[in-house]
Protein backbone atom coordinates (compact mmCIF):
# COMPACT_ATOMS: atom_id res chain seq x y z
CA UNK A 1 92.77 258.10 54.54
CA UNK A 2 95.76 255.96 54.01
CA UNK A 3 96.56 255.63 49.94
CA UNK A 4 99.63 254.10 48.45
CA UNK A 5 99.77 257.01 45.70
CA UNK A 6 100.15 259.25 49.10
CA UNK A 7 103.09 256.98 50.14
CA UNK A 8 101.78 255.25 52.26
CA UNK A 9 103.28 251.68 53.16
CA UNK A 10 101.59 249.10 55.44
CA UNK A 11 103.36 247.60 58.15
CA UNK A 12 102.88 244.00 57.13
CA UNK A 13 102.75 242.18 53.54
CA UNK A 14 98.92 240.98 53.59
CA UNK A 15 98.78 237.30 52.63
CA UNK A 16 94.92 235.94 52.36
CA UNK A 17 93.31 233.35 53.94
CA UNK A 18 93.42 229.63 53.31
CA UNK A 19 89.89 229.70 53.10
CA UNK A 20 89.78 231.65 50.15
CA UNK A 21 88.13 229.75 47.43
CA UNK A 22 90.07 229.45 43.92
CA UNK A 23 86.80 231.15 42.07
CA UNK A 24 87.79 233.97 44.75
CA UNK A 25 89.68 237.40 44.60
CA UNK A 26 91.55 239.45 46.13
CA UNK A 27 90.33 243.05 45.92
CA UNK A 28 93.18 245.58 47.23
CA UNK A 29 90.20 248.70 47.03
CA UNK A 30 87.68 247.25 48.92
CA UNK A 31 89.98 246.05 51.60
CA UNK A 32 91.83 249.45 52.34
CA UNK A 33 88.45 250.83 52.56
CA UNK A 34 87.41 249.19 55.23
CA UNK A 35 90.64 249.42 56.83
CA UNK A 36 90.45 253.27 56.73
CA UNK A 37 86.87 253.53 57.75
CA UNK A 38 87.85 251.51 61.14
CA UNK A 39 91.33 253.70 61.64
CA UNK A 40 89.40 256.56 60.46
CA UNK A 41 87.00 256.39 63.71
CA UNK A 42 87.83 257.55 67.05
CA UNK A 43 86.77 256.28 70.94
CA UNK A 44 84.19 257.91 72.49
CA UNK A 45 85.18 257.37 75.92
CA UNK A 46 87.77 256.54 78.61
CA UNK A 47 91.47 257.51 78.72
CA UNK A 48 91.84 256.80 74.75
CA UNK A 49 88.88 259.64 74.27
CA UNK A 50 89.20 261.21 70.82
CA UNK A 51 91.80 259.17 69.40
CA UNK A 52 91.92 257.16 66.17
CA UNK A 53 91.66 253.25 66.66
CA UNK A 54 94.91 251.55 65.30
CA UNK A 55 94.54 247.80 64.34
CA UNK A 56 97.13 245.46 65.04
CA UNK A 57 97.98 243.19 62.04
CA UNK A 58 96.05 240.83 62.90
CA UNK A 59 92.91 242.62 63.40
CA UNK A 60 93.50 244.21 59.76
CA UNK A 61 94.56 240.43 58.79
CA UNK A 62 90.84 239.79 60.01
CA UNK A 63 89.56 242.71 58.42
CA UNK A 64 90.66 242.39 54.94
CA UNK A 65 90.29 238.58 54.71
CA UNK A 66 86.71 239.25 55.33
CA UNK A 67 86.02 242.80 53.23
CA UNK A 68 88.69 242.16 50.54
CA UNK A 69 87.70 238.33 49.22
CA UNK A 70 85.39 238.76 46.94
CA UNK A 71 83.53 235.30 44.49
CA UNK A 72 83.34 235.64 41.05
CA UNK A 73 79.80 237.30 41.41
CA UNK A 74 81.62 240.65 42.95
CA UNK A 75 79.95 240.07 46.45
CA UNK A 76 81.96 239.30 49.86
CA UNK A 77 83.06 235.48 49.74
CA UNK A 78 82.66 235.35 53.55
CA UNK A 79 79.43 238.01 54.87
CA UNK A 80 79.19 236.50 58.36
CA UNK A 81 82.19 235.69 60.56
CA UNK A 82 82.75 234.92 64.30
CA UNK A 83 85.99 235.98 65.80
CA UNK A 84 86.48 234.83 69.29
CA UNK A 85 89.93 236.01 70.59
CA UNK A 86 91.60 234.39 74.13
CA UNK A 87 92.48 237.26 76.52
CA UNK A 88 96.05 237.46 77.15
CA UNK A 89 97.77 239.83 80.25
CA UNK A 90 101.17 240.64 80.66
CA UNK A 91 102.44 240.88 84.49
CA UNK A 92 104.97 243.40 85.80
CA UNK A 93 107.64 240.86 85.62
CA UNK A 94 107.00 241.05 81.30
CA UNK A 95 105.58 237.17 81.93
CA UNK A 96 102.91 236.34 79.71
CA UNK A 97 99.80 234.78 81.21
CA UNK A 98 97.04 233.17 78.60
CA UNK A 99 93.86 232.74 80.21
CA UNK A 100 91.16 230.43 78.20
CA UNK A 101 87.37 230.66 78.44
CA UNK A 102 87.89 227.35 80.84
CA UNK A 103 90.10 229.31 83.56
CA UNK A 104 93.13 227.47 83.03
CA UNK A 105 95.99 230.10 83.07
CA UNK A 106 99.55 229.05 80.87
CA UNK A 107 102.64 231.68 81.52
CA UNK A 108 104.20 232.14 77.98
């Protein structure tokens, strides 16, 4: 488990969400926690068998927006979310190609 008192130090400087509401918090413990559980687990299959996951900063951005924000009643401010993500592919020439849910394809 990753702790800051084991000197550990996260890639990235969290910021939270605009969404947060001002009655809202920010709790550090909870967050980690369910960053650690996720990088704690491993695949099951495939050629990434037995290895930890590792999120990206913005999956963690994700995750501790959703499991850190807590309202003043100590509870999750946001308990359902939807996270829909465009699939992006990089060709052998390092070209970025976006392709929407429409099938239109932009090169980045």
């Amino acid at each position: 488990m990753r702790r800051k008192e084991d000197g550990f130090v996260p890639s990235y400087k969290y910021t939270p969400t605009k969404l947060m509401l001002p009655t809202s918090r920010y709790d550090e413990r909870r967050a980690d926690f369910a960053v650690n559980f996720i990088q704690m687990l491993k695949h099951t299959t495939g050629e990434w068998y037995g290895k930890p996951f590792h999120l990206m900063p913005w999956q963690e951005q994700i995750v501790r927006d959703i499991f850190g924000i807590v309202g003043e009643d100590g509870y999750r401010q946001f308990r359902t979310a939807y996270v829909e993500i465009d699939r992006v592919t990089v060709m052998p020439d390092g070209k970025l190609i976006f392709l929407f849910r429409n099938g239109t394809e932009i090169e980045g």
